[in-house]
C-alpha atoms as a PDB file:
ATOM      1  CA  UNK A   1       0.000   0.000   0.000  1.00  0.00           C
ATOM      2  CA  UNK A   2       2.788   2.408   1.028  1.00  0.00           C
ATOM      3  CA  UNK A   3       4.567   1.649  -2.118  1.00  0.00           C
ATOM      4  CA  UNK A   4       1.334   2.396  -4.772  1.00  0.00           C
ATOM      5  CA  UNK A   5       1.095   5.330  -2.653  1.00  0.00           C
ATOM      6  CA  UNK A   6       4.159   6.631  -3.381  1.00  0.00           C
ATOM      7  CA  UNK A   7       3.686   6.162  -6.955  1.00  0.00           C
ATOM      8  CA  UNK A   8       0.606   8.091  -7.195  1.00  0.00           C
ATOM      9  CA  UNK A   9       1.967  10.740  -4.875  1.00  0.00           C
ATOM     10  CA  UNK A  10       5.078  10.709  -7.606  1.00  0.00           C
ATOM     11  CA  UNK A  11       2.592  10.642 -10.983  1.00  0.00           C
ATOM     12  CA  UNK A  12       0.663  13.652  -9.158  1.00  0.00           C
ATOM     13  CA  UNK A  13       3.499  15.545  -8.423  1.00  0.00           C
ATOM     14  CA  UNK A  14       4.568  15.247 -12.649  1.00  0.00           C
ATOM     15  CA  UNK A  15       0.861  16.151 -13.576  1.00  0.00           C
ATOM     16  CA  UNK A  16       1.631  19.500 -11.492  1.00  0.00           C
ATOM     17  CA  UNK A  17       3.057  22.704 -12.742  1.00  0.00           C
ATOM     18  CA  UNK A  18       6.386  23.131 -11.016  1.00  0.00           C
ATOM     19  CA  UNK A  19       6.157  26.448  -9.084  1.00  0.00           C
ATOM     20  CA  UNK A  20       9.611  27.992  -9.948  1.00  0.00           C
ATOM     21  CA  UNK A  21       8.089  27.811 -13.627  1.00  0.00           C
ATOM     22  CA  UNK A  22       4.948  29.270 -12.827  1.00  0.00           C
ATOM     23  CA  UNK A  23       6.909  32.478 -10.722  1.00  0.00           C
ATOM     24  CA  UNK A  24       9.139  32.105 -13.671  1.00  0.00           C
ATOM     25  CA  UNK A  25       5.892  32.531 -16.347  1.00  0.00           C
ATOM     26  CA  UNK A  26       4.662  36.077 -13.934  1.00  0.00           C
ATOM     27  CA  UNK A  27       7.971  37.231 -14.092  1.00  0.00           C
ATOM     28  CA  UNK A  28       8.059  37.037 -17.971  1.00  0.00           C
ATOM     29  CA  UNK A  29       4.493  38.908 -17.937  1.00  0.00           C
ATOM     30  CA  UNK A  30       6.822  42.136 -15.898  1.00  0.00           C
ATOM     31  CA  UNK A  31       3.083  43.012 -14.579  1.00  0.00           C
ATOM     32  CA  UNK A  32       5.195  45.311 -11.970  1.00  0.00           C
ATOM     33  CA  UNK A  33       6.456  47.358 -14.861  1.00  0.00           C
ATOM     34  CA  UNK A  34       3.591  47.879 -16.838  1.00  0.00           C
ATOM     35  CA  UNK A  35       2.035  48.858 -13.165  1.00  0.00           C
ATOM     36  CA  UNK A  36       5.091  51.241 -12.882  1.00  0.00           C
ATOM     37  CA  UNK A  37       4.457  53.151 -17.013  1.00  0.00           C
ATOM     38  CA  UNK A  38       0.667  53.359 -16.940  1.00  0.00           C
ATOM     39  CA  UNK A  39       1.327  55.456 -13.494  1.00  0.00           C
ATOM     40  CA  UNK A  40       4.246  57.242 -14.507  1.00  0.00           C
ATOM     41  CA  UNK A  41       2.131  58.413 -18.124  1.00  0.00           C
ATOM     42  CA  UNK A  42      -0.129  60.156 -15.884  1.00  0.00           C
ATOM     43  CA  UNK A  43       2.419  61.572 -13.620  1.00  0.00           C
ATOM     44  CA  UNK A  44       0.911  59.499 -10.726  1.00  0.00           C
ATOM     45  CA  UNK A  45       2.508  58.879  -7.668  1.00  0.00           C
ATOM     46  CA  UNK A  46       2.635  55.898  -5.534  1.00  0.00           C
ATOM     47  CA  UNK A  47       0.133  57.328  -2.829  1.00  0.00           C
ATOM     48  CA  UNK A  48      -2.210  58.506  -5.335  1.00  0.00           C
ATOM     49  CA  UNK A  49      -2.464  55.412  -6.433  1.00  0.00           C
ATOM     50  CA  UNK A  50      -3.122  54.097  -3.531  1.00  0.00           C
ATOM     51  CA  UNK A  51      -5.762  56.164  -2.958  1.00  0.00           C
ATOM     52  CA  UNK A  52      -7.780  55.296  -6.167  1.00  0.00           C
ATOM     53  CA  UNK A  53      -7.221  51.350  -5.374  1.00  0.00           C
ATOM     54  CA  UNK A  54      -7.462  51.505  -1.841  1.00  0.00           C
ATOM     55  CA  UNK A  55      -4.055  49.590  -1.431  1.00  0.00           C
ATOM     56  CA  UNK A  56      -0.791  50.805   0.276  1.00  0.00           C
ATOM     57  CA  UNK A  57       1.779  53.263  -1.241  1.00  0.00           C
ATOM     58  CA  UNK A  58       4.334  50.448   0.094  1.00  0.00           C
ATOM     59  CA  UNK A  59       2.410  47.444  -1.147  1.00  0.00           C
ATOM     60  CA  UNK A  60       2.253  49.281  -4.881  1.00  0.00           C
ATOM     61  CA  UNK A  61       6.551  49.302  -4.191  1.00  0.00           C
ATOM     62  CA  UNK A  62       6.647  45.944  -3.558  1.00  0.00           C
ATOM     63  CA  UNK A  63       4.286  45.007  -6.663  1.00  0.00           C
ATOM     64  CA  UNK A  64       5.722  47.364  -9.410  1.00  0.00           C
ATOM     65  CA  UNK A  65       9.701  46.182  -8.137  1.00  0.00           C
ATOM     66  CA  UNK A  66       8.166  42.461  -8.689  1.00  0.00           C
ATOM     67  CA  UNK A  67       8.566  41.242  -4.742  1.00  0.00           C
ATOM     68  CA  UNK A  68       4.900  40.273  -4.828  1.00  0.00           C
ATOM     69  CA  UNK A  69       2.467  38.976  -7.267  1.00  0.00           C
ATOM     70  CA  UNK A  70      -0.994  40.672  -7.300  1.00  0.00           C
ATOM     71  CA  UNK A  71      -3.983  39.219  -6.678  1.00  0.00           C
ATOM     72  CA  UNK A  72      -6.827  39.552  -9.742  1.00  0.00           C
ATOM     73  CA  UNK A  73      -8.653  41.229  -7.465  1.00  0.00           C
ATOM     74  CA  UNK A  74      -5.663  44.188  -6.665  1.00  0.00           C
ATOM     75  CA  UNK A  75      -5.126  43.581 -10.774  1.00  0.00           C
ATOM     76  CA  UNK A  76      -8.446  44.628 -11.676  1.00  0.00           C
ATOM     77  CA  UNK A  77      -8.761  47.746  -9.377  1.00  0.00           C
ATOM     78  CA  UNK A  78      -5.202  48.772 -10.853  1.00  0.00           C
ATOM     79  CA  UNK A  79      -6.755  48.113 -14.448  1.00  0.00           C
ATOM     80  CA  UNK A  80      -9.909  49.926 -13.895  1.00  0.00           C
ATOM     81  CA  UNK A  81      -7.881  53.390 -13.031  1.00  0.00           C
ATOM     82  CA  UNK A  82      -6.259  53.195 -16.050  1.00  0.00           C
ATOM     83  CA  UNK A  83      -8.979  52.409 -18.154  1.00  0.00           C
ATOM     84  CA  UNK A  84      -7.429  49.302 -19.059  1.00  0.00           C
ATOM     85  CA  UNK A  85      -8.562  45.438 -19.228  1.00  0.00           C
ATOM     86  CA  UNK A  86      -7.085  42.699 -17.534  1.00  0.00           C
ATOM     87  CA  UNK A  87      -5.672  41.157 -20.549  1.00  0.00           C
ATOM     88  CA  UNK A  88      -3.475  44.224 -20.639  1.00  0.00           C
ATOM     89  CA  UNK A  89      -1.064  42.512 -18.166  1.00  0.00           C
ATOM     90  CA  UNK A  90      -0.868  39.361 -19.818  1.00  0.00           C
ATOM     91  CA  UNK A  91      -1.254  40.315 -23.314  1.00  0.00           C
ATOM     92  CA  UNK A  92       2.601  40.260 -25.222  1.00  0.00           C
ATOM     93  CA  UNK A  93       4.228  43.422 -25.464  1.00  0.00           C
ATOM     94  CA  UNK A  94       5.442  44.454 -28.516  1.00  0.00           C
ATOM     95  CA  UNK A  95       9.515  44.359 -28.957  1.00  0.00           C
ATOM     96  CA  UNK A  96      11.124  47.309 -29.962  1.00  0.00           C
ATOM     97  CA  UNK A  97      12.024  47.818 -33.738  1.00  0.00           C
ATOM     98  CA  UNK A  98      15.879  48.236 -34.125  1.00  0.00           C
ATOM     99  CA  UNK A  99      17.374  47.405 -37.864  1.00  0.00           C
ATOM    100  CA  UNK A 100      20.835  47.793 -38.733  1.00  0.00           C
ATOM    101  CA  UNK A 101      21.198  48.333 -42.579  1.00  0.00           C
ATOM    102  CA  UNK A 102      25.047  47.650 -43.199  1.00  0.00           C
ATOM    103  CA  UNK A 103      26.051  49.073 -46.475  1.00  0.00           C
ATOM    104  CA  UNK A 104      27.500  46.037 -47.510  1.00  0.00           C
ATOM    105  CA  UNK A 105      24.196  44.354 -47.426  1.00  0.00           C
ATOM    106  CA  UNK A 106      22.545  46.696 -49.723  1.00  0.00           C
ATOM    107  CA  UNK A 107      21.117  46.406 -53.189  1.00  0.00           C
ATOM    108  CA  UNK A 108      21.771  48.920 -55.386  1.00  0.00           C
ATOM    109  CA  UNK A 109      19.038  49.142 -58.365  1.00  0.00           C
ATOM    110  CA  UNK A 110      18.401  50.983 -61.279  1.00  0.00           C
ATOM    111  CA  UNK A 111      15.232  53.623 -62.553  1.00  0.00           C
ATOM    112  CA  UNK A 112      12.293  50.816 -63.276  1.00  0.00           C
ATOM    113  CA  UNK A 113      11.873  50.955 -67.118  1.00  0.00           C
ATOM    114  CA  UNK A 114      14.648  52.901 -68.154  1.00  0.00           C
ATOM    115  CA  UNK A 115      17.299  51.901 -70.876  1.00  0.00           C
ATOM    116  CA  UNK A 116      19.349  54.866 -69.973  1.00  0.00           C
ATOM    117  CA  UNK A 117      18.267  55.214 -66.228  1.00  0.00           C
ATOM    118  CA  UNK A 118      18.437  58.846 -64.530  1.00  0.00           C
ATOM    119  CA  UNK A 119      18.926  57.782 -61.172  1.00  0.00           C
ATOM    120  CA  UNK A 120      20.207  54.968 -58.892  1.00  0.00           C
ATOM    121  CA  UNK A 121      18.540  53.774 -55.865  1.00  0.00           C
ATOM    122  CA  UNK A 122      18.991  51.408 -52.220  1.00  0.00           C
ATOM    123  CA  UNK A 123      16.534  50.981 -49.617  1.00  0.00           C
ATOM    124  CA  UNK A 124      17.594  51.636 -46.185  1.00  0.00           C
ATOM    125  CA  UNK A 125      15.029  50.194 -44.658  1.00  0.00           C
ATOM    126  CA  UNK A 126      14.194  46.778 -46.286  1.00  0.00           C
ATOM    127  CA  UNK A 127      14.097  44.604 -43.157  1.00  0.00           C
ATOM    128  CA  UNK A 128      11.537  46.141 -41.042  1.00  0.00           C
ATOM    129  CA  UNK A 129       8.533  44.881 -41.920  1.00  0.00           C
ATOM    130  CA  UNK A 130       5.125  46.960 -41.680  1.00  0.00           C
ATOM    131  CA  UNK A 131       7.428  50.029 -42.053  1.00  0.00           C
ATOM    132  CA  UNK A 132       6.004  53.517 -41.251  1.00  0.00           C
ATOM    133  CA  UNK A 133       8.136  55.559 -43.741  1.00  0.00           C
ATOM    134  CA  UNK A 134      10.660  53.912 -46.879  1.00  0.00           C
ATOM    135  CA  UNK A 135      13.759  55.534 -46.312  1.00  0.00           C
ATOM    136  CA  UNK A 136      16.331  55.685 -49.270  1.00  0.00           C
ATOM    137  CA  UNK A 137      19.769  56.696 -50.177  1.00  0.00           C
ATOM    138  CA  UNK A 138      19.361  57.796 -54.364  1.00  0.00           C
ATOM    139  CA  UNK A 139      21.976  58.737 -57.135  1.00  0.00           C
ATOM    140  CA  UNK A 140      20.511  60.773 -59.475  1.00  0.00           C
ATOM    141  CA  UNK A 141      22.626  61.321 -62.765  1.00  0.00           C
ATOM    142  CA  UNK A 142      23.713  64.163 -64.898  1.00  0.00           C
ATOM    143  CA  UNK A 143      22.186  64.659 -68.219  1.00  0.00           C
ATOM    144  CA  UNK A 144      23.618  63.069 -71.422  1.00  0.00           C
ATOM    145  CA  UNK A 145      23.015  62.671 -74.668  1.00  0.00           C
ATOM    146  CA  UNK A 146      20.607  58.953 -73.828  1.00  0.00           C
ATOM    147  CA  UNK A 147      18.898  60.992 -70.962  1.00  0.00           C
ATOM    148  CA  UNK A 148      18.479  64.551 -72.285  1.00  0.00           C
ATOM    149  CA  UNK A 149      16.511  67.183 -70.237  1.00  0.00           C
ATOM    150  CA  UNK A 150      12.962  65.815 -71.714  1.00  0.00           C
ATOM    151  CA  UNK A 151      13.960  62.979 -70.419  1.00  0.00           C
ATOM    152  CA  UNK A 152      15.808  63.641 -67.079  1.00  0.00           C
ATOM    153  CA  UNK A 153      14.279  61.575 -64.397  1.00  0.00           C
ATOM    154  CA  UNK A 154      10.825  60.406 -63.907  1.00  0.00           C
ATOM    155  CA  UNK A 155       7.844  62.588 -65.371  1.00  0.00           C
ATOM    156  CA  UNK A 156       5.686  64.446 -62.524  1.00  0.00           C
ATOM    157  CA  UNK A 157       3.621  61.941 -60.253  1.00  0.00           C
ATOM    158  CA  UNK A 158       1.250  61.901 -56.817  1.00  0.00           C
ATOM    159  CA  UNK A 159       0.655  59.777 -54.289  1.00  0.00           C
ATOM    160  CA  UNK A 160      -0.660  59.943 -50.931  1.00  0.00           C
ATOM    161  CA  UNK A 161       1.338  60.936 -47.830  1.00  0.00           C
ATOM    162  CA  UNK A 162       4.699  63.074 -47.292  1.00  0.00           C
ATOM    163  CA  UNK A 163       8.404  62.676 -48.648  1.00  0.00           C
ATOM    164  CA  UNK A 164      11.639  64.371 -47.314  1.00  0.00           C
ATOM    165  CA  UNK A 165      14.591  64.430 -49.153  1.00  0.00           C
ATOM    166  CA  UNK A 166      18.265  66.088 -47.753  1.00  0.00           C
ATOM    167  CA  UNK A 167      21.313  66.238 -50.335  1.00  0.00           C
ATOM    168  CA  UNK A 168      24.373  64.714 -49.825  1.00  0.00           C
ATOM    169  CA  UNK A 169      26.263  66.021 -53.145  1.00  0.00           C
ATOM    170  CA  UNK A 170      25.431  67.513 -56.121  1.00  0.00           C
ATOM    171  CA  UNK A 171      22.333  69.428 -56.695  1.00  0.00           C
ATOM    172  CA  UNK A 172      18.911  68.942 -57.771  1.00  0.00           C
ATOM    173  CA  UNK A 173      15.808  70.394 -59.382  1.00  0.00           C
ATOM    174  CA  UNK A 174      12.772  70.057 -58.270  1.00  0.00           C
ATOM    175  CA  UNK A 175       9.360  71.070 -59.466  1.00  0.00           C
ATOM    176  CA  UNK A 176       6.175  70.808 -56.884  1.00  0.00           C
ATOM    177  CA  UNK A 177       2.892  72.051 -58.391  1.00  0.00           C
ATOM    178  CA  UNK A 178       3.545  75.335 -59.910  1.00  0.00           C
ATOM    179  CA  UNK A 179       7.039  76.033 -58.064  1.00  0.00           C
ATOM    180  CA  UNK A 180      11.200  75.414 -59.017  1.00  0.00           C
ATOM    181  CA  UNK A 181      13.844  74.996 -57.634  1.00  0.00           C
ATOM    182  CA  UNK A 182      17.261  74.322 -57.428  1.00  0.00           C
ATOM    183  CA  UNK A 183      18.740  71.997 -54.204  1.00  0.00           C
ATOM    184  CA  UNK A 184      22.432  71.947 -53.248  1.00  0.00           C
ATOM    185  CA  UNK A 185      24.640  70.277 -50.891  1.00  0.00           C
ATOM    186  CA  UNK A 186      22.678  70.761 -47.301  1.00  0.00           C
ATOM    187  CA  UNK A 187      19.079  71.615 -48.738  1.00  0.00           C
ATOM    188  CA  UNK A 188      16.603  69.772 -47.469  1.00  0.00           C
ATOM    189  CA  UNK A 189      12.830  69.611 -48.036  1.00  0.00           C
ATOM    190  CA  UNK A 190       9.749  68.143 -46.669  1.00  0.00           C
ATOM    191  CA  UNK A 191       6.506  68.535 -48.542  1.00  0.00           C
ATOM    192  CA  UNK A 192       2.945  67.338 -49.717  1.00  0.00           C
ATOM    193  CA  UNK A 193       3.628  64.013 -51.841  1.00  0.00           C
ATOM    194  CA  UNK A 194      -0.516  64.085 -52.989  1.00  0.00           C
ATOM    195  CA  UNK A 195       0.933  67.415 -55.547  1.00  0.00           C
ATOM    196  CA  UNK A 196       2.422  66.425 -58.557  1.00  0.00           C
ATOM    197  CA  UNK A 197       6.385  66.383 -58.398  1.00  0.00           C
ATOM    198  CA  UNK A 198       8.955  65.739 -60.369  1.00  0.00           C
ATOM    199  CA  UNK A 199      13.217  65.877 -59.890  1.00  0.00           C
ATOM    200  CA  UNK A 200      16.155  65.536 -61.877  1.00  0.00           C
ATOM    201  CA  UNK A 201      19.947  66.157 -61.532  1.00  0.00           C
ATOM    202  CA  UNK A 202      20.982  69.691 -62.236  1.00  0.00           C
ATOM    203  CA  UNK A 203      24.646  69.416 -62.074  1.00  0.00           C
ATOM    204  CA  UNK A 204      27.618  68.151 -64.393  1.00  0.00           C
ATOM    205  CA  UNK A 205      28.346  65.349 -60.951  1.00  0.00           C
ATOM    206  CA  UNK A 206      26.089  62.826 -59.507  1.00  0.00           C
ATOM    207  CA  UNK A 207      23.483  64.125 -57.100  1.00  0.00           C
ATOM    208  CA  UNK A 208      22.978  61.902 -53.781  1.00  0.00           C
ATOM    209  CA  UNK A 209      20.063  61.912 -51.415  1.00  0.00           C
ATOM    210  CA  UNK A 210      18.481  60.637 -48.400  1.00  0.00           C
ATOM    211  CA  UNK A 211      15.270  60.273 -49.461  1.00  0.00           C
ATOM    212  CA  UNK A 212      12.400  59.214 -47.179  1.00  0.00           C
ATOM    213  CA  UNK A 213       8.789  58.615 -48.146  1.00  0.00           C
ATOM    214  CA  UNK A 214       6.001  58.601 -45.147  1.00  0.00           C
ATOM    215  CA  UNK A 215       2.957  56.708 -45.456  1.00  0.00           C
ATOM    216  CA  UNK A 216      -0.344  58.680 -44.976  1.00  0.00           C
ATOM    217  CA  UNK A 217      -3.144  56.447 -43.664  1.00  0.00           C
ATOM    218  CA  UNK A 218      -6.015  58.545 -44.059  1.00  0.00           C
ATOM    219  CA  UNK A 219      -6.317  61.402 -46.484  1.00  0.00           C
ATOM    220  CA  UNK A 220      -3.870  64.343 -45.614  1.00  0.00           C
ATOM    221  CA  UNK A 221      -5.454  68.026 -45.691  1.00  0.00           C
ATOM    222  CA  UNK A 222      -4.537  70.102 -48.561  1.00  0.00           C
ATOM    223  CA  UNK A 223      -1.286  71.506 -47.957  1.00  0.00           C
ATOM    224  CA  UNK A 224      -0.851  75.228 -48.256  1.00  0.00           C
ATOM    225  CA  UNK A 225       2.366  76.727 -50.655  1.00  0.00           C
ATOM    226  CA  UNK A 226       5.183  77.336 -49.472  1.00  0.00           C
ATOM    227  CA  UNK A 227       7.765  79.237 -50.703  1.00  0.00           C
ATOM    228  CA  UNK A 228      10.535  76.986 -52.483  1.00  0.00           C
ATOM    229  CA  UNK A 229      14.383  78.305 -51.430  1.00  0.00           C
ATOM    230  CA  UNK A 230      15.840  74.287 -50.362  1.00  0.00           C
ATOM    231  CA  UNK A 231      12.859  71.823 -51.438  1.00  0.00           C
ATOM    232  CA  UNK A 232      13.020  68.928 -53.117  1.00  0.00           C
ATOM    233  CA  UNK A 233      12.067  65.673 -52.622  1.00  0.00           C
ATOM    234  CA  UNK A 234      11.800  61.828 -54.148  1.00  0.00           C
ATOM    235  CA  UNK A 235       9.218  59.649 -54.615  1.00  0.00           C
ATOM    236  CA  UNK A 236       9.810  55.552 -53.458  1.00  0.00           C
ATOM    237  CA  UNK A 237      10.434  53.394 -56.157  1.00  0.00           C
ATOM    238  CA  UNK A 238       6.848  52.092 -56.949  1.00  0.00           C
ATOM    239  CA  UNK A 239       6.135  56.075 -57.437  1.00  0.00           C
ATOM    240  CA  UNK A 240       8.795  55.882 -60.037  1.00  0.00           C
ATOM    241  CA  UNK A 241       8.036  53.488 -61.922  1.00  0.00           C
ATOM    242  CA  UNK A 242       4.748  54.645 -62.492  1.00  0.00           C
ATOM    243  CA  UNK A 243       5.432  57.757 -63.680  1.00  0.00           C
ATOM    244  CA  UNK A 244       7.550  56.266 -66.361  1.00  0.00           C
END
């Protein structure tokens, strides 16, 4: 009898969660620091706190430092001050985005659709997935007898959002709506990507830029002029092609 009872009591025991993986399984959750932002976003302190909750200033220590593990009960009157649902504390956070582009890695591509192509481009930003903005370094290339000024870079094009472009050599000329001008080394622009644009190098020497493009989710208001001394800008590559 003793020995079948050991047996069970052994079976039992490997049909259990082992506690150091369950405290191991809250840590992971870091329920304490989530406590610790939500209060610190609305400049709360620890005694305000516990006034809204009715628990202790020291007791809301202990639990945002992780020396003890709330109850659902504490949870939910913690939750319910910041508007927030249990699941909050459970639910996995989202990591950090952090991309290193090494040159090395980098593809560089030509104009889409162009024998003689008027620019050169790389994306900076090709491993983040679900990216906000497309950021680009471009060559854009002088004029010559295969790409004459007709045909200097891509023909004037829209699209929704923003672009920003900065330039790292060279200079460039841009046309936005109804306005011209000329970028050089150190101009930098930022402007209304839903007005037709266009670009092209304006120099005897290559004409590098950091171009980025920023996505626009809903429809952007109508962007009022502005007057054109260092503006310029670049559309992403799909914008390119089509306006070939």
């Amino acid at each position: 009898m003793g020995e079948r009872a050991g047996v069970r009591n052994e079976e039992t025991q490997k049909n259990q969660v082992d506690p150091e993986t369950a405290e191991r399984f809250i840590a992971e959750k870091r329920i304490g620091e989530r406590i610790k932002k939500l209060r610190l976003k609305k400049s709360m302190g620890l005694v305000e706190l516990g006034k809204h909750t009715g628990l202790s200033a020291s007791f809301l220590s202990q639990l945002e430092t992780g020396r003890v593990v709330p109850t659902l009960r504490n949870l939910a009157r913690i939750a319910m001050v910041f508007s927030k649902d249990l699941s909050y504390f459970f639910e996995s956070e989202a990591q950090s985005v952090f991309r290193v582009h090494r040159r090395r890695d980098r593809v560089r591509l030509p104009q889409t659709g162009a024998d003689a192509p008027s620019y050169f481009f790389e994306s900076l930003g090709y491993m983040v997935p679900d990216r906000d903005m497309d950021p680009y370094f471009a060559e854009f290339q002088p004029q010559t007898k295969e790409i004459g000024p007709k045909d200097a870079g891509p023909k004037a094009h829209m699209h929704p959002g923003f672009e920003f472009l900065y330039v790292l050599d060279g200079e460039l000329e841009l046309h936005h709506g109804e306005q011209a001008c000329t970028l050089e080394v150190g101009d930098a622009v930022y402007f209304d990507a839903s007005t037709p644009h266009s670009y092209h190098c304006a120099g005897k020497k290559p004409a590098g830029a950091i171009i980025v493009t920023m996505h626009q989710s809903q429809q952007a208001p109508q962007a009022r002029p502005m007057p054109l001394r260092a503006a310029g800008a670049a559309a992403e590559p799909k914008a390119w092609a089509r306006s070939k």
